[in-house]
N, C-alpha and C. Protein backbone atom coordinates (compact mmCIF):
# COMPACT_ATOMS: atom_id res chain seq x y z
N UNK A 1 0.84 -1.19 0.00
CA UNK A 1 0.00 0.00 0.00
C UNK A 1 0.88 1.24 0.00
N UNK A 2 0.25 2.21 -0.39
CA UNK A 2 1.04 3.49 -0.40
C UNK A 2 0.19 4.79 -0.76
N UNK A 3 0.73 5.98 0.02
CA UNK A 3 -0.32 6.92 -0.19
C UNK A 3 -0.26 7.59 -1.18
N UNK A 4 -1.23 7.93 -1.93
CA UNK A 4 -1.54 8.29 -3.49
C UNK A 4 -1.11 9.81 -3.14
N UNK A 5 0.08 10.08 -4.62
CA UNK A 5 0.37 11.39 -4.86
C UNK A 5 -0.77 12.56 -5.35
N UNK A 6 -1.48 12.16 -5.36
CA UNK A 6 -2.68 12.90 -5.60
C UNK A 6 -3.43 13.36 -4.30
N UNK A 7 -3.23 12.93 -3.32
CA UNK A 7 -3.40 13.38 -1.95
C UNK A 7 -3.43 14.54 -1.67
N UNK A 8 -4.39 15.61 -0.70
CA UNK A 8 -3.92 16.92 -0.40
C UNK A 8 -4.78 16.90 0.69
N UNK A 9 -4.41 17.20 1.94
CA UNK A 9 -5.05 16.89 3.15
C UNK A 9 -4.94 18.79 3.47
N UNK A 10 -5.57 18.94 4.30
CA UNK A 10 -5.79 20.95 4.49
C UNK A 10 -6.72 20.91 5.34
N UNK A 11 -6.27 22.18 6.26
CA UNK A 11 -7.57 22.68 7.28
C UNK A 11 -8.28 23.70 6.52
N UNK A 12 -9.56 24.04 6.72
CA UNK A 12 -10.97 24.99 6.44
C UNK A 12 -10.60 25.95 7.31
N UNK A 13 -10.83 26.96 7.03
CA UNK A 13 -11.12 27.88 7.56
C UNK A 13 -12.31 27.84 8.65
N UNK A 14 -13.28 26.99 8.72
CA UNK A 14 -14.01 26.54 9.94
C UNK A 14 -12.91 25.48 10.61
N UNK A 15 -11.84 25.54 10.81
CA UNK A 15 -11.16 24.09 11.53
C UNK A 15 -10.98 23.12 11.38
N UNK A 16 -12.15 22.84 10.33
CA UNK A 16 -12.43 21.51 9.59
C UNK A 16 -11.31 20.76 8.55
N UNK A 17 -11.16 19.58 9.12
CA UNK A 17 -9.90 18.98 7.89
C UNK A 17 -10.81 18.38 6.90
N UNK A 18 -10.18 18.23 5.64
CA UNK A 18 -10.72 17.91 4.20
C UNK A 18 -9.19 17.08 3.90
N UNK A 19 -9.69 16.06 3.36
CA UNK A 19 -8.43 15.28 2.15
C UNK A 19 -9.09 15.03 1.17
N UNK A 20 -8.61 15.74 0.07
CA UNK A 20 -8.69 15.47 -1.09
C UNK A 20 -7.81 14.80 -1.95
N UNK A 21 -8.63 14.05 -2.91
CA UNK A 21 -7.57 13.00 -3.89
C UNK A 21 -8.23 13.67 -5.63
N UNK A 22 -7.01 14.37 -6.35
CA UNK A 22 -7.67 14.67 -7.12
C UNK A 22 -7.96 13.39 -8.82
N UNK A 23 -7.25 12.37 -8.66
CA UNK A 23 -7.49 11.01 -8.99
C UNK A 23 -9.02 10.36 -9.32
N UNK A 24 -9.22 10.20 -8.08
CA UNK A 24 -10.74 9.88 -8.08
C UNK A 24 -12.15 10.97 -7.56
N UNK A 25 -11.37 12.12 -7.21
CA UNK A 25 -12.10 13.35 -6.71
C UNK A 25 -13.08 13.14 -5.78
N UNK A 26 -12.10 12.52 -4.84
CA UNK A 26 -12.97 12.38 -3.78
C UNK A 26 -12.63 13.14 -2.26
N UNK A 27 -13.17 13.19 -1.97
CA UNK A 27 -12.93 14.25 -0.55
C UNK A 27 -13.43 13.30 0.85
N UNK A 28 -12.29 13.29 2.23
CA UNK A 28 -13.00 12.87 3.19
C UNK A 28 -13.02 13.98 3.91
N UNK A 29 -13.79 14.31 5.11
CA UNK A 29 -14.02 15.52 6.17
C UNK A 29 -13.97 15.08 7.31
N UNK A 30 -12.95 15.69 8.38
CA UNK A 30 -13.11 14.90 9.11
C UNK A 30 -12.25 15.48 10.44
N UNK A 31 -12.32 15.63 11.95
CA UNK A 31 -12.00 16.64 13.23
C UNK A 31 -10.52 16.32 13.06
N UNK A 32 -10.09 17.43 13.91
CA UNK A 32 -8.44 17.23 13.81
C UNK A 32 -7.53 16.48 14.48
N UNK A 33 -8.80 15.30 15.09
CA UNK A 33 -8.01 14.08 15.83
C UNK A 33 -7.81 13.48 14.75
N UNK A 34 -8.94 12.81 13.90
CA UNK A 34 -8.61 12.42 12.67
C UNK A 34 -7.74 12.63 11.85
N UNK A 35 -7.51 13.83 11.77
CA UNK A 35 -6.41 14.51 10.65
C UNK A 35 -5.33 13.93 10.86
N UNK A 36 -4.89 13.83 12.39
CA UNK A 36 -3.53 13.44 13.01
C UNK A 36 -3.62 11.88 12.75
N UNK A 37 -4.42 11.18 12.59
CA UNK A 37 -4.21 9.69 12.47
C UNK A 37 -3.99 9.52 11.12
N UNK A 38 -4.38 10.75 10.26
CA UNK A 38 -4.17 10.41 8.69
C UNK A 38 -2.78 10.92 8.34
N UNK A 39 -2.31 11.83 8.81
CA UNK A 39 -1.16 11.91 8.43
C UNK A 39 -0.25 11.14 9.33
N UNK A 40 -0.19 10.32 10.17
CA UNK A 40 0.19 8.86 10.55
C UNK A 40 0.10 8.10 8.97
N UNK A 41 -0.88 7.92 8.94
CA UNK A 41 -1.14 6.84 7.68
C UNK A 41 -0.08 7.53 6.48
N UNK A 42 -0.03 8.64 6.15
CA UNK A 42 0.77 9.42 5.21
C UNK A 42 1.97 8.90 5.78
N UNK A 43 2.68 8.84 6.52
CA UNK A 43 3.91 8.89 6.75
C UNK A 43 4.16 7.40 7.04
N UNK A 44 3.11 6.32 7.07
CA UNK A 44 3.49 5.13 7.08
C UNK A 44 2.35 4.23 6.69
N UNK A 45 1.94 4.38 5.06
CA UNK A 45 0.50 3.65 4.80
C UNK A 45 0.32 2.23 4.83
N UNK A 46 1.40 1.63 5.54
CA UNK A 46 1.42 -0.18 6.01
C UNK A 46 1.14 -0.15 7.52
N UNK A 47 0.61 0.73 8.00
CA UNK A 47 0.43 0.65 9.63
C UNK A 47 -0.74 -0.09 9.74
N UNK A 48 -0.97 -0.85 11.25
CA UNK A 48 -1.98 -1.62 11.07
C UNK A 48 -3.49 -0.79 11.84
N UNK A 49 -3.96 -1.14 10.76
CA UNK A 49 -5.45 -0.67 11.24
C UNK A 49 -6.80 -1.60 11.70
N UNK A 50 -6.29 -2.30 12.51
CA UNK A 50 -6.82 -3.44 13.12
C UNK A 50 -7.89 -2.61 13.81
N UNK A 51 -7.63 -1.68 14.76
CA UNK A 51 -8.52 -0.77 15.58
C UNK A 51 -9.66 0.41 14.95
N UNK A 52 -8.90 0.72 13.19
CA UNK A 52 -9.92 1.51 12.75
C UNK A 52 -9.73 0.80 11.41
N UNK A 53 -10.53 -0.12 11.23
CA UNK A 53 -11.40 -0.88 9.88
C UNK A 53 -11.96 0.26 8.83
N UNK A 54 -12.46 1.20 8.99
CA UNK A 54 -13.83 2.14 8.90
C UNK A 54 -12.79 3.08 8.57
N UNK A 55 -11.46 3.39 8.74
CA UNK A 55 -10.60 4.32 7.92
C UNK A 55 -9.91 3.72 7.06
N UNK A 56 -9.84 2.22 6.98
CA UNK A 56 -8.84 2.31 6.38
C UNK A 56 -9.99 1.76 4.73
N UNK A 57 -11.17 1.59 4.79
CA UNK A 57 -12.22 1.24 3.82
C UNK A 57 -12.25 2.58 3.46
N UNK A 58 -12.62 3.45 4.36
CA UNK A 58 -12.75 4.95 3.68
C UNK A 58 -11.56 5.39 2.55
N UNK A 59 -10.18 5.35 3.53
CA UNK A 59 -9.21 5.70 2.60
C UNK A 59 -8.66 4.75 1.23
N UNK A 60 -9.25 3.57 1.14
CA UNK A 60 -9.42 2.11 -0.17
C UNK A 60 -10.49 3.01 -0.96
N UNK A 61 -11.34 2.86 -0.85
CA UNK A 61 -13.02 3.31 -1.44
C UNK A 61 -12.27 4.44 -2.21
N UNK A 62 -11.80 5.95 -1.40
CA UNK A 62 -11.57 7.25 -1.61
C UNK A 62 -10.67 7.31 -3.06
N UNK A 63 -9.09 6.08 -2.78
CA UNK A 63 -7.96 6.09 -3.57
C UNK A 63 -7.27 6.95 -2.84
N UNK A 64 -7.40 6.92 -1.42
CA UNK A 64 -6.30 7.73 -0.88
C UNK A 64 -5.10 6.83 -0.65
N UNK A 65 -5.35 5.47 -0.61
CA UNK A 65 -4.07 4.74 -0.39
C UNK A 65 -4.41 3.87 -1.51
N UNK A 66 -3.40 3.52 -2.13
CA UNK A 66 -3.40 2.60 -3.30
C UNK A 66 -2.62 1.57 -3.35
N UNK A 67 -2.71 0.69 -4.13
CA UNK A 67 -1.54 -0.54 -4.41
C UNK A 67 -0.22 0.58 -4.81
N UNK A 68 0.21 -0.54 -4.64
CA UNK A 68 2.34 -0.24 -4.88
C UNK A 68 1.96 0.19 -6.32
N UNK A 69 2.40 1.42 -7.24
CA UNK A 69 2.47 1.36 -8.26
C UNK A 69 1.54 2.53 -8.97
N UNK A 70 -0.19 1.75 -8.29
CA UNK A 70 -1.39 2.43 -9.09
C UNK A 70 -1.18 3.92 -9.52
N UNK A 71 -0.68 4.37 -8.93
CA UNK A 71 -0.64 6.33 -9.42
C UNK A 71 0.31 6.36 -10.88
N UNK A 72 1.14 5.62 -10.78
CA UNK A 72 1.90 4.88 -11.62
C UNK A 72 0.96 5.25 -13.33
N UNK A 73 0.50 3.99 -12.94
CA UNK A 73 -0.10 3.34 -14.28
C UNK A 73 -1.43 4.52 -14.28
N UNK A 74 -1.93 4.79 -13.20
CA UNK A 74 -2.99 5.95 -13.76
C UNK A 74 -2.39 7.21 -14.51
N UNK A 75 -1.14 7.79 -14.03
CA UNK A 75 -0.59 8.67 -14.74
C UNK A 75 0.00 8.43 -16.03
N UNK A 76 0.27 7.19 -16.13
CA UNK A 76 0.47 6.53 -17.69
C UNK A 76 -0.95 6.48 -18.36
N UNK A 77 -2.03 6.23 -17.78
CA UNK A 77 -3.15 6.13 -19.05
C UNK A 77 -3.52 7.59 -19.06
N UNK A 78 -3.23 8.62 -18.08
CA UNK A 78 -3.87 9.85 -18.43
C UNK A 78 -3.18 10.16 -19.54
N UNK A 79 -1.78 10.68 -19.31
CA UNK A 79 -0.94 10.75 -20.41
C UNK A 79 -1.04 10.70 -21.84
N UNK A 80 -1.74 8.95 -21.81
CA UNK A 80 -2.21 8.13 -23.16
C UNK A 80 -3.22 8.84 -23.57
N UNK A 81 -4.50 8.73 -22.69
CA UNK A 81 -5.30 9.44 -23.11
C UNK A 81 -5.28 10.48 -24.05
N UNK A 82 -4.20 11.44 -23.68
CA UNK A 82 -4.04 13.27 -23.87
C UNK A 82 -3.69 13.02 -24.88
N UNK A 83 -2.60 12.18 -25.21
CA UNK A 83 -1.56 12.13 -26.46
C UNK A 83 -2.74 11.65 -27.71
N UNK A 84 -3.49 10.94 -26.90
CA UNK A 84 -4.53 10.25 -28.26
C UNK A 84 -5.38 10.96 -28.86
N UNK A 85 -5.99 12.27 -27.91
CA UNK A 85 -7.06 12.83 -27.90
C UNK A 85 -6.16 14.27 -29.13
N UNK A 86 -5.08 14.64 -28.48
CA UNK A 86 -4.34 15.22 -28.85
C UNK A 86 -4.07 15.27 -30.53
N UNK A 87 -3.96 13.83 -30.76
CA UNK A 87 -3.29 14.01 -32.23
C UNK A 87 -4.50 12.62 -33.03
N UNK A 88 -5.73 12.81 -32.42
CA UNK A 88 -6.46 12.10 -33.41
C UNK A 88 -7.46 13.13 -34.33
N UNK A 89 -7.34 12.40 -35.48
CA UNK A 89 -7.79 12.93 -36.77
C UNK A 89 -9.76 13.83 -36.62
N UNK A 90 -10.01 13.08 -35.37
CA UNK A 90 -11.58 13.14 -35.54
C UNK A 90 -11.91 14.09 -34.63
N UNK A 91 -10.60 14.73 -33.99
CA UNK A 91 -11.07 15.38 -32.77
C UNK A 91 -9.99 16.91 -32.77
N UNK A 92 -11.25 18.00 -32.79
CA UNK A 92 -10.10 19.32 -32.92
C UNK A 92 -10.47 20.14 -31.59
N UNK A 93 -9.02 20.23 -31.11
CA UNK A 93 -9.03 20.93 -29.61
C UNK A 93 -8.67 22.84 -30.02
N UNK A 94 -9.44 23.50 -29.89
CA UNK A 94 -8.83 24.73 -30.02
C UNK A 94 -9.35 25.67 -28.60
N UNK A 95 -8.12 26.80 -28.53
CA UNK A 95 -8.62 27.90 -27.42
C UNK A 95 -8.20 29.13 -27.96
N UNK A 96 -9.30 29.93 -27.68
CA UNK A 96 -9.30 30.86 -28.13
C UNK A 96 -9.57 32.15 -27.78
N UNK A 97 -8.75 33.29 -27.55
CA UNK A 97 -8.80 34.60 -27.15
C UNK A 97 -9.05 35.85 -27.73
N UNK A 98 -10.78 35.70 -27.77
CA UNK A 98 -11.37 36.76 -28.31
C UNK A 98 -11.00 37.93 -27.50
N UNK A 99 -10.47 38.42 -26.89
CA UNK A 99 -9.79 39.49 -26.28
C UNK A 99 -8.48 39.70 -25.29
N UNK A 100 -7.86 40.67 -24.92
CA UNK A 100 -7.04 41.02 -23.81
C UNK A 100 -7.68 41.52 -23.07
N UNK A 101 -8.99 41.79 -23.35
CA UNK A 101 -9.57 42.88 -22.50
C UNK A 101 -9.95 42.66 -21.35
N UNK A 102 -9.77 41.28 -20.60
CA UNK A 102 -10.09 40.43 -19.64
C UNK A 102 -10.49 41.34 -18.27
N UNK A 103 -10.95 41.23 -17.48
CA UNK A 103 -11.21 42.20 -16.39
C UNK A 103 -11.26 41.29 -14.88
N UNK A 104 -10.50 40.01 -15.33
CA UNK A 104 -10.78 38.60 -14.31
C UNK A 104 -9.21 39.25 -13.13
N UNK A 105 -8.28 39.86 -13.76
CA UNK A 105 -6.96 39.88 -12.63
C UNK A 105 -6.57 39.26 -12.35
N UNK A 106 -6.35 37.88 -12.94
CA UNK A 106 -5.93 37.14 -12.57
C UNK A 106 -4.04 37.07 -12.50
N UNK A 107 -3.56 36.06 -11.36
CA UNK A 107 -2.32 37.12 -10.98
C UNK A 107 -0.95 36.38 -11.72
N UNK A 108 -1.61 34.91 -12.75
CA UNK A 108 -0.90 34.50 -13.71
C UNK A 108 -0.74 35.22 -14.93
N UNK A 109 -1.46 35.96 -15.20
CA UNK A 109 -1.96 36.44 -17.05
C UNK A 109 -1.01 37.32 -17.00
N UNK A 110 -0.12 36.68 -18.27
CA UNK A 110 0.73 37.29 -19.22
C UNK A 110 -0.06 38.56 -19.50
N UNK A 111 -1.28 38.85 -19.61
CA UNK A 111 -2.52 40.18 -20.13
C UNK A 111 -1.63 41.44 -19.36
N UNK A 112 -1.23 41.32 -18.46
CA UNK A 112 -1.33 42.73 -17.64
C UNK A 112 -0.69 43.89 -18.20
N UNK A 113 -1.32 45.22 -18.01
CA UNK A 113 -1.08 46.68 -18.57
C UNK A 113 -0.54 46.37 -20.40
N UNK A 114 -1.55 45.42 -21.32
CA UNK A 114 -1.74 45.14 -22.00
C UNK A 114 -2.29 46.31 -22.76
N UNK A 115 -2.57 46.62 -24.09
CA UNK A 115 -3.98 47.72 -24.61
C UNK A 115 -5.40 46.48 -24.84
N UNK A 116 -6.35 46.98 -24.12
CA UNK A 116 -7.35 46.32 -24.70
C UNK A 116 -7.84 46.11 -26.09
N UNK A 117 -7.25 44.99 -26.54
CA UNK A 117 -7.48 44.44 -28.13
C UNK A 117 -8.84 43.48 -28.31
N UNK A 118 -9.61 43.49 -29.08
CA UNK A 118 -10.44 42.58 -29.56
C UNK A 118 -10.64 41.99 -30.50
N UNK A 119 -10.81 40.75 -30.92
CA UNK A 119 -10.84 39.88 -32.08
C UNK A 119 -11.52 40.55 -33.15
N UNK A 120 -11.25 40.97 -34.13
CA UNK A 120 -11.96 41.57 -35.43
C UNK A 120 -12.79 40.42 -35.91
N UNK A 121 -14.31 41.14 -36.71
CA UNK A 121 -14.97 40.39 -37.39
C UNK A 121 -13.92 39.21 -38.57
N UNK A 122 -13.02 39.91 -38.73
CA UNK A 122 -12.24 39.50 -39.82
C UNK A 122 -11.19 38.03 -39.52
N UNK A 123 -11.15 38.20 -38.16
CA UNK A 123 -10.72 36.87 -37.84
C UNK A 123 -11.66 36.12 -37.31
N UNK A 124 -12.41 36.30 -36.82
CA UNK A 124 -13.82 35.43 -36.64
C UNK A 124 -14.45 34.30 -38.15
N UNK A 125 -14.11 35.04 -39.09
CA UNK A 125 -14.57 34.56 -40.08
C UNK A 125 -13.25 33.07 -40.84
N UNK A 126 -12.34 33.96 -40.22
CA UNK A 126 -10.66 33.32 -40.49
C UNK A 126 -10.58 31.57 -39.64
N UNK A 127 -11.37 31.87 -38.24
CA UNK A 127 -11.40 30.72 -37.57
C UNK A 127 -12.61 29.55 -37.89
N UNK A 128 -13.52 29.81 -38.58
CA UNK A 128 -14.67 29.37 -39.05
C UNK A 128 -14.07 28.61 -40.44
N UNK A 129 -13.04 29.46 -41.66
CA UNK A 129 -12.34 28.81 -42.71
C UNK A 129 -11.47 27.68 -42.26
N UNK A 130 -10.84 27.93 -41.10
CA UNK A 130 -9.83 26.74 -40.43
C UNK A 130 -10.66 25.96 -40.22
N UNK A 131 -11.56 25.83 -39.62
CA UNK A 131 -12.32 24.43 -38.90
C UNK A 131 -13.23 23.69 -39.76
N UNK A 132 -13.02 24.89 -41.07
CA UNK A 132 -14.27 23.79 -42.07
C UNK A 132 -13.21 23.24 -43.11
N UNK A 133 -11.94 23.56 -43.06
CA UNK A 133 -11.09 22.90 -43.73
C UNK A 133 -10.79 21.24 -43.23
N UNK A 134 -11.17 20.96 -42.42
CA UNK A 134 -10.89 20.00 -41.72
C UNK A 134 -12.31 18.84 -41.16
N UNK A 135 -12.61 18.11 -42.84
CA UNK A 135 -13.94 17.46 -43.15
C UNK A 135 -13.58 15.86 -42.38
N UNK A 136 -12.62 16.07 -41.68
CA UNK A 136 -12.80 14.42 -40.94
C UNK A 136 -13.17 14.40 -39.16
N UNK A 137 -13.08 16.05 -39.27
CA UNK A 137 -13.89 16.06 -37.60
C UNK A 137 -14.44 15.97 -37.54
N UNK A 138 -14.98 15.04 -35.98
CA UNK A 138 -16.34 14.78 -35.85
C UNK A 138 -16.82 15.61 -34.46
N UNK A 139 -15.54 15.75 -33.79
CA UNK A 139 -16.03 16.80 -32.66
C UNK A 139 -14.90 18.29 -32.02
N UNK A 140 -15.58 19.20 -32.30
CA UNK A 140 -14.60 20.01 -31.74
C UNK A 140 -14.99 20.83 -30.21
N UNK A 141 -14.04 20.73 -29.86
CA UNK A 141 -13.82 21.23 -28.27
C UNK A 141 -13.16 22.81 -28.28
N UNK A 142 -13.99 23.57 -28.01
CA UNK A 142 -13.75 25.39 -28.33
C UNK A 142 -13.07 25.92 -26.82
N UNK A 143 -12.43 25.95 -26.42
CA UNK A 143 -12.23 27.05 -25.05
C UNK A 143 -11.73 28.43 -25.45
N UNK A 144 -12.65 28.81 -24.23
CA UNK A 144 -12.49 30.37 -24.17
C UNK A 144 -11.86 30.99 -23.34
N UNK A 145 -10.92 31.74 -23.91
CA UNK A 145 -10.05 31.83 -23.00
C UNK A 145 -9.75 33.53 -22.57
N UNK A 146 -9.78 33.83 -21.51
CA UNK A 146 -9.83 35.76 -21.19
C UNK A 146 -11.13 36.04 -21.74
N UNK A 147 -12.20 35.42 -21.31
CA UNK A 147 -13.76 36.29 -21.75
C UNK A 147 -14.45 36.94 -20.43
């Protein structure tokens, strides 16, 4: 057994502990006696849980502890997935930034003290010629990106 890198255990701002696994997206909740027995389990996920059955099903069920490996091979099929989805013929991924003009602040965006630019009718029409050039898609996936 071993505890899944996907793990993120955190206190709430009500006091409250949360572990999250973003893997199977599952969340347990739970007082901060608990918390302390889980990060026990974090720091040694072969301990015996003879006395709490009922955590250690929770943390099986959740994917907070996994077989030797599993994060492994799940991060290999995500991977697969991407690469497939990525470069198959039937499937067009595009994102797209109809503006700078974003007003979100966000404190990653390359955008900042930018001039507010907006997509011209003229490329609107430009992205519509691209996607009909391309008669073997069967599904396209649009994101929007700074709207």
């Amino acid at each position: 057994m071993e505890w899944s890198r996907y793990n993120i255990l955190f206190e709430t701002k009500n006091n409250e502990w949360l572990l999250y696994n973003s893997a199977s997206n599952s969340f347990l909740k739970m007082d901060k006696e608990a918390a302390q027995k889980i990060k026990k389990v974090k720091e040694n996920p072969n301990i015996d849980f003879t006395e709490n059955p009922d955590i250690y099903f929770k943390l099986r069920v959740g994917g907070f502890l996994v077989e030797d490996g599993q994060d492994d091979a799940f991060l290999r099929i995500l991977k697969m997935k991407r690469l497939t989805a990525n470069y198959a013929s039937r499937r067009m991924l595009l994102t797209i930034a109809p503006t700078i003009a974003c007003n979100f602040a966000c404190k990653y965006c390359f955008e900042n003290n930018k001039m507010p630019v907006s997509m011209s009718d003229e490329t609107e029409k430009k992205i519509i010629e691209f996607i009909a050039k391309f008669n073997t898609v069967e599904e396209i996936s649009l994101t929007w990106f700074g709207v």
